[in-house]
PDB file of N, CA and C in Angstrom:
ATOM      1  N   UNK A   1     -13.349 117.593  80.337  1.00  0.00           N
ATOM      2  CA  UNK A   1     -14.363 118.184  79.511  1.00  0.00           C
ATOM      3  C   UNK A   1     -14.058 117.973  78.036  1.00  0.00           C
ATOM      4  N   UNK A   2     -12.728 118.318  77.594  1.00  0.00           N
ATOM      5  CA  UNK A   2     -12.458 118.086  76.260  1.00  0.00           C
ATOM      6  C   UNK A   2     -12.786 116.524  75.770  1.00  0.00           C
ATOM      7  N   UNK A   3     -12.256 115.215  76.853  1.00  0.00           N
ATOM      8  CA  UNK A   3     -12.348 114.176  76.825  1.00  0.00           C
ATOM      9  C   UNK A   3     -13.910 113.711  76.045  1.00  0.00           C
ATOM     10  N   UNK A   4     -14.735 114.971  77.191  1.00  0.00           N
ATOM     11  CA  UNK A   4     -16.088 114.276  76.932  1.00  0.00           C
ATOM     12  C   UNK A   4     -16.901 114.959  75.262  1.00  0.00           C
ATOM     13  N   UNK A   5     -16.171 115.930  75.450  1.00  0.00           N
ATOM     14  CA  UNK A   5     -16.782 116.416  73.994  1.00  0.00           C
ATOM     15  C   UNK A   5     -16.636 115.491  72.673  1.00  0.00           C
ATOM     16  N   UNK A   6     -15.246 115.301  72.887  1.00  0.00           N
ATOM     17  CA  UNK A   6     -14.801 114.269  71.575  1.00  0.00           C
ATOM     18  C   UNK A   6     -15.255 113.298  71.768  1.00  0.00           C
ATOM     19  N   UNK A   7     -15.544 112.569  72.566  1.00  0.00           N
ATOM     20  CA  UNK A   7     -16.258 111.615  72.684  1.00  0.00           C
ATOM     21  C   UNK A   7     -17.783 111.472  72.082  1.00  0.00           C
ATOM     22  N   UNK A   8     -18.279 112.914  72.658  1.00  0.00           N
ATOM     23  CA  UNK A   8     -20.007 112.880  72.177  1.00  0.00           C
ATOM     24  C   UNK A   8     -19.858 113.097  70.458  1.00  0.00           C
ATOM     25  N   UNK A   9     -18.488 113.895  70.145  1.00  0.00           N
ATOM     26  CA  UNK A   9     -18.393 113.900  68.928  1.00  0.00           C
ATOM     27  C   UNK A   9     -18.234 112.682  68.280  1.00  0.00           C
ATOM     28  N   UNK A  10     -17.489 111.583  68.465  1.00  0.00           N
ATOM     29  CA  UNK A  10     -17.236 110.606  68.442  1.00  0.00           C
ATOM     30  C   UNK A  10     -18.414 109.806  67.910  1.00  0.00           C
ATOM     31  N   UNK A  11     -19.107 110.034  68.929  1.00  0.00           N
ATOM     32  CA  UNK A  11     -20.869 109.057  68.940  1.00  0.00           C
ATOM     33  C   UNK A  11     -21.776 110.107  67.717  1.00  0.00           C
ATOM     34  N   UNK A  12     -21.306 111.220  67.698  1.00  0.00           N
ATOM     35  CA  UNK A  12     -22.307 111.888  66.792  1.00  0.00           C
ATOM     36  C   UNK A  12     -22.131 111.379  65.566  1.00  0.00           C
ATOM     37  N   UNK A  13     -20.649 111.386  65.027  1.00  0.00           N
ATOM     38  CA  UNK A  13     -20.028 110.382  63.387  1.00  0.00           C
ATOM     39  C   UNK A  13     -20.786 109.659  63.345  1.00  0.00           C
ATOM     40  N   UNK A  14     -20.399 108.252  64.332  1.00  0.00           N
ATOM     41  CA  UNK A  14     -20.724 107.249  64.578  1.00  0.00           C
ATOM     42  C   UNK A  14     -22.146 107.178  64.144  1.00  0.00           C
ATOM     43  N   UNK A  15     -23.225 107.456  64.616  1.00  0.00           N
ATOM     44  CA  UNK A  15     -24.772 107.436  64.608  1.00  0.00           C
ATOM     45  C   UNK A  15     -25.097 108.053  62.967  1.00  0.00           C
ATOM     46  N   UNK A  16     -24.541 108.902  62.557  1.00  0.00           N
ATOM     47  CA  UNK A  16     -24.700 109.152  61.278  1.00  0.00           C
ATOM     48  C   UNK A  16     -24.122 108.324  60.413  1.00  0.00           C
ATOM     49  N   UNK A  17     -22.570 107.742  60.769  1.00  0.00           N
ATOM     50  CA  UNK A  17     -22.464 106.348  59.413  1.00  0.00           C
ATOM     51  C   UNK A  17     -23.449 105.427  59.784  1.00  0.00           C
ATOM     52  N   UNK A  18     -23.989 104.774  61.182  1.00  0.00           N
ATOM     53  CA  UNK A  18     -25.439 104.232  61.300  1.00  0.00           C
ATOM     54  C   UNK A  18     -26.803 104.477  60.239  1.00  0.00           C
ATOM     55  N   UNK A  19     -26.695 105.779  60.421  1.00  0.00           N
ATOM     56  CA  UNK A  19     -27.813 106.247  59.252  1.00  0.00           C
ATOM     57  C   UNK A  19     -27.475 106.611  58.377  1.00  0.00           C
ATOM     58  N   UNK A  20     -26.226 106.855  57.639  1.00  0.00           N
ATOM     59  CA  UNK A  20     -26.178 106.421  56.295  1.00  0.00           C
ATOM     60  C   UNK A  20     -26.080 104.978  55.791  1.00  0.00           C
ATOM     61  N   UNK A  21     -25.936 103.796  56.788  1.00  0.00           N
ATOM     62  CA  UNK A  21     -25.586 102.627  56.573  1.00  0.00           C
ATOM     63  C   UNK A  21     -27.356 101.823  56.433  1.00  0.00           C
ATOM     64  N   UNK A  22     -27.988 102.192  57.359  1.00  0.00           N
ATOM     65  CA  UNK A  22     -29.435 102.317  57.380  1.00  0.00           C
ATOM     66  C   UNK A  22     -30.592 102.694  55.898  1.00  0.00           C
ATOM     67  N   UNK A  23     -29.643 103.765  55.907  1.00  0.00           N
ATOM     68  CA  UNK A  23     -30.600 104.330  54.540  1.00  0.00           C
ATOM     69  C   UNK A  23     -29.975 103.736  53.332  1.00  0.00           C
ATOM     70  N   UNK A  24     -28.849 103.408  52.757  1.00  0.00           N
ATOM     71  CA  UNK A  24     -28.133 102.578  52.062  1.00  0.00           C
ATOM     72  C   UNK A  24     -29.332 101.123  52.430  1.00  0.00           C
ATOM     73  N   UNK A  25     -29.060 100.697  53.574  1.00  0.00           N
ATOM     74  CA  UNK A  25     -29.523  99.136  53.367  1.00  0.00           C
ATOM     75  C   UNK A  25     -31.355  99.279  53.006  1.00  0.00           C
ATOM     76  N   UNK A  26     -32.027 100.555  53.517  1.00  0.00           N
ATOM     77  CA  UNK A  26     -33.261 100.653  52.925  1.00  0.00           C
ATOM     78  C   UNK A  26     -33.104 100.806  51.811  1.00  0.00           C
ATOM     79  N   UNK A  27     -32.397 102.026  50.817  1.00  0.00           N
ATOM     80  CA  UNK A  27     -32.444 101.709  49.638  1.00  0.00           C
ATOM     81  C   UNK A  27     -32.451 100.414  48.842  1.00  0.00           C
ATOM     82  N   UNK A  28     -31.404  99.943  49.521  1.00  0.00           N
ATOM     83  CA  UNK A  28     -31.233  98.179  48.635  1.00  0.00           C
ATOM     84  C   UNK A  28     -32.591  97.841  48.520  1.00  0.00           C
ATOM     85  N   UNK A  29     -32.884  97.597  50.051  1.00  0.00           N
ATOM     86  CA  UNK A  29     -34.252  96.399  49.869  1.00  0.00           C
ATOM     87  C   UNK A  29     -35.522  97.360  49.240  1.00  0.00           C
ATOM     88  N   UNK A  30     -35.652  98.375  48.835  1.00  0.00           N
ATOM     89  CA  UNK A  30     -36.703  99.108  48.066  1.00  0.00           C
ATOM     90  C   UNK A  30     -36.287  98.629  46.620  1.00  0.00           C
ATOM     91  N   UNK A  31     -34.929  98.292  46.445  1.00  0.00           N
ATOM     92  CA  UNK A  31     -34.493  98.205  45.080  1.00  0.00           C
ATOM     93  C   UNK A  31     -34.953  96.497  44.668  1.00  0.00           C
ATOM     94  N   UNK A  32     -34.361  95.900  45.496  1.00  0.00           N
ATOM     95  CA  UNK A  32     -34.804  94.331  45.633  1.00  0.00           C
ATOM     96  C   UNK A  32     -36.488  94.301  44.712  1.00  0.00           C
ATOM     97  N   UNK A  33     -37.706  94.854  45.330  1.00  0.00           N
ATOM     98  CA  UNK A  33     -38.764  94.457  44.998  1.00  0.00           C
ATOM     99  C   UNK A  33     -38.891  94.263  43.775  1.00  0.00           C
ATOM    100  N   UNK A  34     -38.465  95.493  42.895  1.00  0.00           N
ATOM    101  CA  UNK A  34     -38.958  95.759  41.606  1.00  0.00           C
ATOM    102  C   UNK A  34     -37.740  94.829  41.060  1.00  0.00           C
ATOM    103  N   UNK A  35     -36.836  94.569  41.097  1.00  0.00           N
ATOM    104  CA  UNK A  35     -36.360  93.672  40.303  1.00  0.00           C
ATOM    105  C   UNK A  35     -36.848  92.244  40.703  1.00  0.00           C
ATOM    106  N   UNK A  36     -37.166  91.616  41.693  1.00  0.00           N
ATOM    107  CA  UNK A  36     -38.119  90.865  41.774  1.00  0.00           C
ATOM    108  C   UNK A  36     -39.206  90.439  40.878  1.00  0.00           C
ATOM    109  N   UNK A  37     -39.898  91.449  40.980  1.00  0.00           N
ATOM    110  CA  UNK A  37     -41.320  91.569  40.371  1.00  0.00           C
ATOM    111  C   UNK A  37     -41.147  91.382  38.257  1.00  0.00           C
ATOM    112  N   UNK A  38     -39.954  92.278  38.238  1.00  0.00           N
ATOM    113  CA  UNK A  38     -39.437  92.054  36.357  1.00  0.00           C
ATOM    114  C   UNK A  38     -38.874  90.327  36.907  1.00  0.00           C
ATOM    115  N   UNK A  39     -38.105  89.968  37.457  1.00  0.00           N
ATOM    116  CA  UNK A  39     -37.952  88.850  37.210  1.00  0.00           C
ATOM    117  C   UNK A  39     -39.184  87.590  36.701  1.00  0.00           C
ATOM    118  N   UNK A  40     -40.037  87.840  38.054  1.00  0.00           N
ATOM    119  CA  UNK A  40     -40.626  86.792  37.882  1.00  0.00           C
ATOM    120  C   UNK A  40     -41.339  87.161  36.683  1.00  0.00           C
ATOM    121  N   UNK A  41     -41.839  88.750  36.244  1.00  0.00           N
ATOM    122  CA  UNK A  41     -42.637  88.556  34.993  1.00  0.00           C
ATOM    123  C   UNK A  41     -41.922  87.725  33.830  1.00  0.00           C
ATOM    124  N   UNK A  42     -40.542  88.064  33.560  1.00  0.00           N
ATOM    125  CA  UNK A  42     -39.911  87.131  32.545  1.00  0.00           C
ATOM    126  C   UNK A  42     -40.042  85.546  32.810  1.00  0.00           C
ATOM    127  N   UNK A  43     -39.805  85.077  33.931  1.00  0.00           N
ATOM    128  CA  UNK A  43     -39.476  83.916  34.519  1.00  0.00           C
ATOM    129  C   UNK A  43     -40.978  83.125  34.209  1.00  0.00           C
ATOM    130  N   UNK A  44     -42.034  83.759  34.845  1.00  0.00           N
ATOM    131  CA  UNK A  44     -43.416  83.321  35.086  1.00  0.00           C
ATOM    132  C   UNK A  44     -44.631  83.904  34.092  1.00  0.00           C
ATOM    133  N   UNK A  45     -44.590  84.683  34.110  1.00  0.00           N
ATOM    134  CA  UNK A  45     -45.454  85.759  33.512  1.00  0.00           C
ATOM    135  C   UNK A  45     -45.844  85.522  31.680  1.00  0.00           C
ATOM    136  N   UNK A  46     -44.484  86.083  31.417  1.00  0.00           N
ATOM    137  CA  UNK A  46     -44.367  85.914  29.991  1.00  0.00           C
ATOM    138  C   UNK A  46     -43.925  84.361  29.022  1.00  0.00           C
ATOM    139  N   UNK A  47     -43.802  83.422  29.828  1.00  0.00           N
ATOM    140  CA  UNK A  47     -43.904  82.264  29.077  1.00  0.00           C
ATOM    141  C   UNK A  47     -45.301  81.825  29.595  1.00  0.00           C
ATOM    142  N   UNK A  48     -46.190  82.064  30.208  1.00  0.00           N
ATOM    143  CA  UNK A  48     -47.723  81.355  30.381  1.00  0.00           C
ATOM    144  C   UNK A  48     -48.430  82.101  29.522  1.00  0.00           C
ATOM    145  N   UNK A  49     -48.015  83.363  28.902  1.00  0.00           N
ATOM    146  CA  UNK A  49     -48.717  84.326  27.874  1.00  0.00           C
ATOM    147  C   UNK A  49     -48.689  83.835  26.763  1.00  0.00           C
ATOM    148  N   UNK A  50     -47.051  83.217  26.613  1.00  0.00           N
ATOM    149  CA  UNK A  50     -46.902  82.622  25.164  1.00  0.00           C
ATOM    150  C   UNK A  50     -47.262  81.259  25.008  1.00  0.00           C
ATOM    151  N   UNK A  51     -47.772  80.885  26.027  1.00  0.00           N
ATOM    152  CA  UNK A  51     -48.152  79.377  25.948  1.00  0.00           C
ATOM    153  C   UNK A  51     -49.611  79.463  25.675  1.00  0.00           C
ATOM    154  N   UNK A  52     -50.625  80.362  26.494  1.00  0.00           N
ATOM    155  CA  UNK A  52     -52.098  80.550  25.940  1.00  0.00           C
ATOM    156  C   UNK A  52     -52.570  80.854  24.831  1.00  0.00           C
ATOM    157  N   UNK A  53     -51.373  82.219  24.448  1.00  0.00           N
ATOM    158  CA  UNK A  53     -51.503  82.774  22.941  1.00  0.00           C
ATOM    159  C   UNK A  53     -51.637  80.834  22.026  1.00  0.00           C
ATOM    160  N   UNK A  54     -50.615  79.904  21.928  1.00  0.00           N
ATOM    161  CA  UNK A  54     -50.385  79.242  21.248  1.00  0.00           C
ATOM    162  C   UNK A  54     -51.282  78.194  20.956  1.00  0.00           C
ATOM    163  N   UNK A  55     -51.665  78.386  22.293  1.00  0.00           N
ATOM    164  CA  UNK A  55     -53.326  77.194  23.069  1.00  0.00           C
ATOM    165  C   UNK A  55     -54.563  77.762  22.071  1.00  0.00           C
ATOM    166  N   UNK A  56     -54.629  79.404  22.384  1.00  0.00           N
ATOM    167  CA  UNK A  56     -55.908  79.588  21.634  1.00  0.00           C
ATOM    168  C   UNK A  56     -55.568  79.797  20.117  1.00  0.00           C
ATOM    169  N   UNK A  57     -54.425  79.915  19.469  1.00  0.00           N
ATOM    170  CA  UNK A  57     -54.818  79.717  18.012  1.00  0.00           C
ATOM    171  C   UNK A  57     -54.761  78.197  17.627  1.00  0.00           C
ATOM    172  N   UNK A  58     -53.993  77.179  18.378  1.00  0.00           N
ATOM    173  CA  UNK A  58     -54.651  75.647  17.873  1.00  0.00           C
ATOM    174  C   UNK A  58     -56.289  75.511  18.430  1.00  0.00           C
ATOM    175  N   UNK A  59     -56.907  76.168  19.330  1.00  0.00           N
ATOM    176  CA  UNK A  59     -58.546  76.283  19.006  1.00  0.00           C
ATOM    177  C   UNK A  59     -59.036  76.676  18.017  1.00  0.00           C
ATOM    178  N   UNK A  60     -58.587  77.553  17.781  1.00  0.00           N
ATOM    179  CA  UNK A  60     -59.328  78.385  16.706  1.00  0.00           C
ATOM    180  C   UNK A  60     -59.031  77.939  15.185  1.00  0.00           C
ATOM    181  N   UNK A  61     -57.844  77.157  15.518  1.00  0.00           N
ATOM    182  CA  UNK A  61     -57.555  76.320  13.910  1.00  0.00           C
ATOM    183  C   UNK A  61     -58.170  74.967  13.654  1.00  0.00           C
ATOM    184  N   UNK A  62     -58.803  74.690  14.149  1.00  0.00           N
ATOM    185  CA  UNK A  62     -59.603  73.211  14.597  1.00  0.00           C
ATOM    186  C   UNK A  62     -60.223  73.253  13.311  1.00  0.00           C
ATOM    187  N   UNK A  63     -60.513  72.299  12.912  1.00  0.00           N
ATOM    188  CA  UNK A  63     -61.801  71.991  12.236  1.00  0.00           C
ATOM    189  C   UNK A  63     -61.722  70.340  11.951  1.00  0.00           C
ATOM    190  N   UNK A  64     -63.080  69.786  11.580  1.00  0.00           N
ATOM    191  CA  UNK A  64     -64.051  68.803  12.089  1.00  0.00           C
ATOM    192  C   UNK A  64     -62.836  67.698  11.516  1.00  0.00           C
ATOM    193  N   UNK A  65     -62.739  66.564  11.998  1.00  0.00           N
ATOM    194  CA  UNK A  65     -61.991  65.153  11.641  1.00  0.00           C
ATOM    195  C   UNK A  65     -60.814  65.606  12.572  1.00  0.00           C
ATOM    196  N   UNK A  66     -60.360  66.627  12.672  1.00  0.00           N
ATOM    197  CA  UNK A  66     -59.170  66.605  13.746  1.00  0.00           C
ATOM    198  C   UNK A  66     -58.853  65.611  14.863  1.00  0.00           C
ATOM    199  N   UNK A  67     -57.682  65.550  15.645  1.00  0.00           N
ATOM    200  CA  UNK A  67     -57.574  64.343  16.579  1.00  0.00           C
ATOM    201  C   UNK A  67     -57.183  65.333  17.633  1.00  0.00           C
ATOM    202  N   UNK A  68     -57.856  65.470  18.753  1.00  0.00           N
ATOM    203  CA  UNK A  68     -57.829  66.162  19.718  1.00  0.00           C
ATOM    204  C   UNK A  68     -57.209  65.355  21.133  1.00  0.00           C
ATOM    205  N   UNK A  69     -56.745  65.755  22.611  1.00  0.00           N
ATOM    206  CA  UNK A  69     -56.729  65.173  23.167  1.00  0.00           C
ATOM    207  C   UNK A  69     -57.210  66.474  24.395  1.00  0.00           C
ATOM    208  N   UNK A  70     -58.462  65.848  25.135  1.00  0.00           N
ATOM    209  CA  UNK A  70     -58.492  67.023  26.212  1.00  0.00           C
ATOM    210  C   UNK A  70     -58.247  67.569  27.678  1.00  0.00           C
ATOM    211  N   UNK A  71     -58.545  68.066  28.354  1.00  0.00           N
ATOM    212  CA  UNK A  71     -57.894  68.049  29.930  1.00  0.00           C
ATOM    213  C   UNK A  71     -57.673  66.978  30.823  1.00  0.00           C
ATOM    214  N   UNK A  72     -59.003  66.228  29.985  1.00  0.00           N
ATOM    215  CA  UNK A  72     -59.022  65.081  30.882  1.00  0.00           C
ATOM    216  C   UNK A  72     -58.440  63.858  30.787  1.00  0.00           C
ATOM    217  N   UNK A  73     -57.832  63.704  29.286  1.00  0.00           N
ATOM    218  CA  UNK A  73     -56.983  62.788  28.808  1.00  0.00           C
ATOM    219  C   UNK A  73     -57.550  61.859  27.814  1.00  0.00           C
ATOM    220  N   UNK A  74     -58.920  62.602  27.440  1.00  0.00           N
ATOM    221  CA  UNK A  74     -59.559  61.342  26.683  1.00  0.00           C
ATOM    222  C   UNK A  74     -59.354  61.770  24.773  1.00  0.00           C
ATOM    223  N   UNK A  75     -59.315  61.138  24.056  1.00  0.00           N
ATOM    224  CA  UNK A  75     -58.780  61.043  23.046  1.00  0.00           C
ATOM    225  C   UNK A  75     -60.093  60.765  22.203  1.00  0.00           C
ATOM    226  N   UNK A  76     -60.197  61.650  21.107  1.00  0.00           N
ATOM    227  CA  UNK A  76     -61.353  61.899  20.182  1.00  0.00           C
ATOM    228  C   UNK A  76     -60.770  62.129  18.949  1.00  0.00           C
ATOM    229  N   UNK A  77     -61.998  62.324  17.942  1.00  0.00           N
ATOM    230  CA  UNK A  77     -61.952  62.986  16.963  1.00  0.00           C
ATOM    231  C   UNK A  77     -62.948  64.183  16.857  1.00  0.00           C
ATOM    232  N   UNK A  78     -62.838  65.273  16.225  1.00  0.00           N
ATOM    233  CA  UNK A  78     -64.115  66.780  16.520  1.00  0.00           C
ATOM    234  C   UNK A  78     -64.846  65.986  15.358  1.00  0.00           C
ATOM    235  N   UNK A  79     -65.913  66.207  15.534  1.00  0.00           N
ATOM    236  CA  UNK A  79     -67.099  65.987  15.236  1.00  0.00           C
ATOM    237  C   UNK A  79     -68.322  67.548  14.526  1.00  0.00           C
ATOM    238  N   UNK A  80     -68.592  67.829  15.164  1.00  0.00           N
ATOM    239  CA  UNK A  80     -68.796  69.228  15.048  1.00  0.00           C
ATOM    240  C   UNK A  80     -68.545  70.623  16.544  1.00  0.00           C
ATOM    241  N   UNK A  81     -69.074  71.761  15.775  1.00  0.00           N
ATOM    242  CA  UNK A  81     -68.883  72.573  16.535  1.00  0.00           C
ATOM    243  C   UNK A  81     -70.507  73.149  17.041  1.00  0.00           C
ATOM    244  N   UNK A  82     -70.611  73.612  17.978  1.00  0.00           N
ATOM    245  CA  UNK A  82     -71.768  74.236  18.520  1.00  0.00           C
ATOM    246  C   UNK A  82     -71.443  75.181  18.858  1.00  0.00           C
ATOM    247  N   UNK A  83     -72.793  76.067  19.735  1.00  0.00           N
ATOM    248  CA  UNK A  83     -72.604  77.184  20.323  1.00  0.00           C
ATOM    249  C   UNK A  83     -71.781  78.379  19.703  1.00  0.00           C
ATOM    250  N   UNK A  84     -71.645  78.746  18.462  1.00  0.00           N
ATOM    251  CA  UNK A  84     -70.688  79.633  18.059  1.00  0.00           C
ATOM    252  C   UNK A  84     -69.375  79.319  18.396  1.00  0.00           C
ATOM    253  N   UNK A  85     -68.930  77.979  18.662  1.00  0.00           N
ATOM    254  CA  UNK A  85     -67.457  77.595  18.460  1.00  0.00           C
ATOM    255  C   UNK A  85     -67.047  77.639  19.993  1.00  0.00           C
ATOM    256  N   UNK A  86     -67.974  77.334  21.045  1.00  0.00           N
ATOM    257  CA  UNK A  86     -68.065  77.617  22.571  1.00  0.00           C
ATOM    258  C   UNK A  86     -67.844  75.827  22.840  1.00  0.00           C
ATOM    259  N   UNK A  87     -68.883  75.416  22.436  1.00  0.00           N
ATOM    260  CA  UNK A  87     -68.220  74.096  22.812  1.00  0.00           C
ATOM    261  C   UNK A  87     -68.009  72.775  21.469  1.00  0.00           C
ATOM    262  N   UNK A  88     -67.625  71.519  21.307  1.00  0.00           N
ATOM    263  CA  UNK A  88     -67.226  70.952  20.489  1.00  0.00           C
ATOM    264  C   UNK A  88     -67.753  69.432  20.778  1.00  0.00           C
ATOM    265  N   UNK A  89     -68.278  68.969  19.749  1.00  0.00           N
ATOM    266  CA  UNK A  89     -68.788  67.541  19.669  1.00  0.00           C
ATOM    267  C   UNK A  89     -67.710  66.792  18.992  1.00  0.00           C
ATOM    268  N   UNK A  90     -67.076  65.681  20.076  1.00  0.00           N
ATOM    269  CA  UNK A  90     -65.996  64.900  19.914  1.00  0.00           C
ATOM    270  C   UNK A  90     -66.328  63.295  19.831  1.00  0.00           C
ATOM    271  N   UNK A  91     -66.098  63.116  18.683  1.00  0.00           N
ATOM    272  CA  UNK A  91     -66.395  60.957  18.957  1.00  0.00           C
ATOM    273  C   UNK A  91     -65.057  60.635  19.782  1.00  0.00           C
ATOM    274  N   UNK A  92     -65.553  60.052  20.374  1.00  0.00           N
ATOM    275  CA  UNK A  92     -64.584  58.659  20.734  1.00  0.00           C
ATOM    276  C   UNK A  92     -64.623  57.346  21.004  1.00  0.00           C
ATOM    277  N   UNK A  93     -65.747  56.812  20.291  1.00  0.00           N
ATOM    278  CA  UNK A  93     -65.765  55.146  19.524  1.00  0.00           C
ATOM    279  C   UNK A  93     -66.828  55.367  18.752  1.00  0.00           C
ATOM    280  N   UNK A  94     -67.315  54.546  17.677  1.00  0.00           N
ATOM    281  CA  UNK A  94     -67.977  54.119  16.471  1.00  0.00           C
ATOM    282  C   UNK A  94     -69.037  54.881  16.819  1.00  0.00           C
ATOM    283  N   UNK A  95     -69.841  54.930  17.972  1.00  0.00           N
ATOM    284  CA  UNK A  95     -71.520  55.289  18.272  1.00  0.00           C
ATOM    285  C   UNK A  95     -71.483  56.456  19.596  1.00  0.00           C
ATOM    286  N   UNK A  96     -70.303  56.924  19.933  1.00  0.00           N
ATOM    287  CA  UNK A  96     -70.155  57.685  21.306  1.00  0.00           C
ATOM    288  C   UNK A  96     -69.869  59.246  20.741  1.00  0.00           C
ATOM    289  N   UNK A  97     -69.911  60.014  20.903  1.00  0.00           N
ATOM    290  CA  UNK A  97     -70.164  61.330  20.938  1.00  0.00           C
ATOM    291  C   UNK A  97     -70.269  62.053  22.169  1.00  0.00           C
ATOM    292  N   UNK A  98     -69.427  62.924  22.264  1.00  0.00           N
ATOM    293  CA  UNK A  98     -69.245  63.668  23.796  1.00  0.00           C
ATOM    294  C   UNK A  98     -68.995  65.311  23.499  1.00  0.00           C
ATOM    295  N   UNK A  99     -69.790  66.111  24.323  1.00  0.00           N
ATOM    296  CA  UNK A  99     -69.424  67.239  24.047  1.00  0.00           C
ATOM    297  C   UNK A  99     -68.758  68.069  25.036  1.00  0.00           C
ATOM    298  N   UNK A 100     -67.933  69.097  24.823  1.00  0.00           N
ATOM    299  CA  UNK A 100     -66.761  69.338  25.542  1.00  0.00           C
ATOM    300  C   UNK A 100     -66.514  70.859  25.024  1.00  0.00           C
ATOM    301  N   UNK A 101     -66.511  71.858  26.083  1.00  0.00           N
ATOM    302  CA  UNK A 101     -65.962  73.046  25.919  1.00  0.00           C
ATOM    303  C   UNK A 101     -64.658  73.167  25.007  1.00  0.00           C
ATOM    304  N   UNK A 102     -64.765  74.326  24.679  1.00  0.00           N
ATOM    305  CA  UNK A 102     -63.821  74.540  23.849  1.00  0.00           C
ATOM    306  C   UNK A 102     -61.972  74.601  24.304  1.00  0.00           C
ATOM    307  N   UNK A 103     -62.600  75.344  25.673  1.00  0.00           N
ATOM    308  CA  UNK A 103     -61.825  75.248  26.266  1.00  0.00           C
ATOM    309  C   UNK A 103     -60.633  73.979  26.946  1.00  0.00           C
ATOM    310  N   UNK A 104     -61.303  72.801  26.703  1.00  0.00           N
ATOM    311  CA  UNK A 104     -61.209  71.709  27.466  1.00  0.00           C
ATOM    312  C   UNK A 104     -60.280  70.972  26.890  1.00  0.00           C
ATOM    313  N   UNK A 105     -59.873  71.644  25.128  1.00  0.00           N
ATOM    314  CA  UNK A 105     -59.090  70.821  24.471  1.00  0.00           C
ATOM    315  C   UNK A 105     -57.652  70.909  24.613  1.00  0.00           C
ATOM    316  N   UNK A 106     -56.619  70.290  24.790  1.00  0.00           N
ATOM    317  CA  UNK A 106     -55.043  70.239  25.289  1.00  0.00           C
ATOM    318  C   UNK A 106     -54.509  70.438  24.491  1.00  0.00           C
ATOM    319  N   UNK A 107     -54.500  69.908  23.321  1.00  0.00           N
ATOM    320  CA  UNK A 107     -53.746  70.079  22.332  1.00  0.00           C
ATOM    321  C   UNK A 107     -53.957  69.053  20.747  1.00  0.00           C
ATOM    322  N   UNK A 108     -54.327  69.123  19.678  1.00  0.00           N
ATOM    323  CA  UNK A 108     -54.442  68.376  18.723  1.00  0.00           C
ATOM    324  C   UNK A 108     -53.428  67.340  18.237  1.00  0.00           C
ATOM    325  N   UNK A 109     -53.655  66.366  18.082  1.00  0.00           N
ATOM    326  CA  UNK A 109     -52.936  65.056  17.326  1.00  0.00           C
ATOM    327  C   UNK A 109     -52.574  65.467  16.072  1.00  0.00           C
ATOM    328  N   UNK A 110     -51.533  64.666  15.367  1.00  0.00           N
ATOM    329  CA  UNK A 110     -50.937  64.841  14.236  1.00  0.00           C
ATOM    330  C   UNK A 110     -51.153  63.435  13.840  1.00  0.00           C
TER     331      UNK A 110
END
């Protein structure tokens, strides 16, 4: 009888370092997410912020004779602006004229 008591005592420890070992390893992985989630914002997040920020003030600094190049790879000069500065009239040879969202522009020539 004594044998069996210590024994069940035995298993009773036992099952509780189980569930403290349990709740320890849940804690971790609850902890895991959120540092996850800050990672990737630094990693992902916050350099595509600082890259748009940088995108829309070379839009907004544009003006006409500039050398543009746009999503699509084609290579102009601005021409004028329309639409309240929505989209942009770009030459690209002597008599060609193309118009193109504002959006559409990649980045300006130097």
């Amino acid at each position: 009888m004594y044998t069996l008591i210590t024994t069940l005592s035995q298993f009773s420890i036992l099952a509780q370092d189980a569930g403290a070992d349990s709740t320890r390893s849940s804690l971790q992985s609850l902890l895991i997410i959120p540092i996850m989630l800050v990672a990737m914002y630094f990693l992902v997040i916050l350099p595509n912020k600082k890259e748009d920020k940088k995108r829309k003030e070379m839009i907004a600094g544009l003006q006409k004779g500039d050398n543009v190049v746009t999503s699509s790879g084609l290579h102009g000069k601005v021409v004028e602006f329309k639409d309240n500065n929505e989209t942009v009239v770009i030459s690209i040879s002597a008599n060609t004229n193309v118009t193109f969202e504002t959006s559409a522009i990649v980045k300006k020539k130097t």
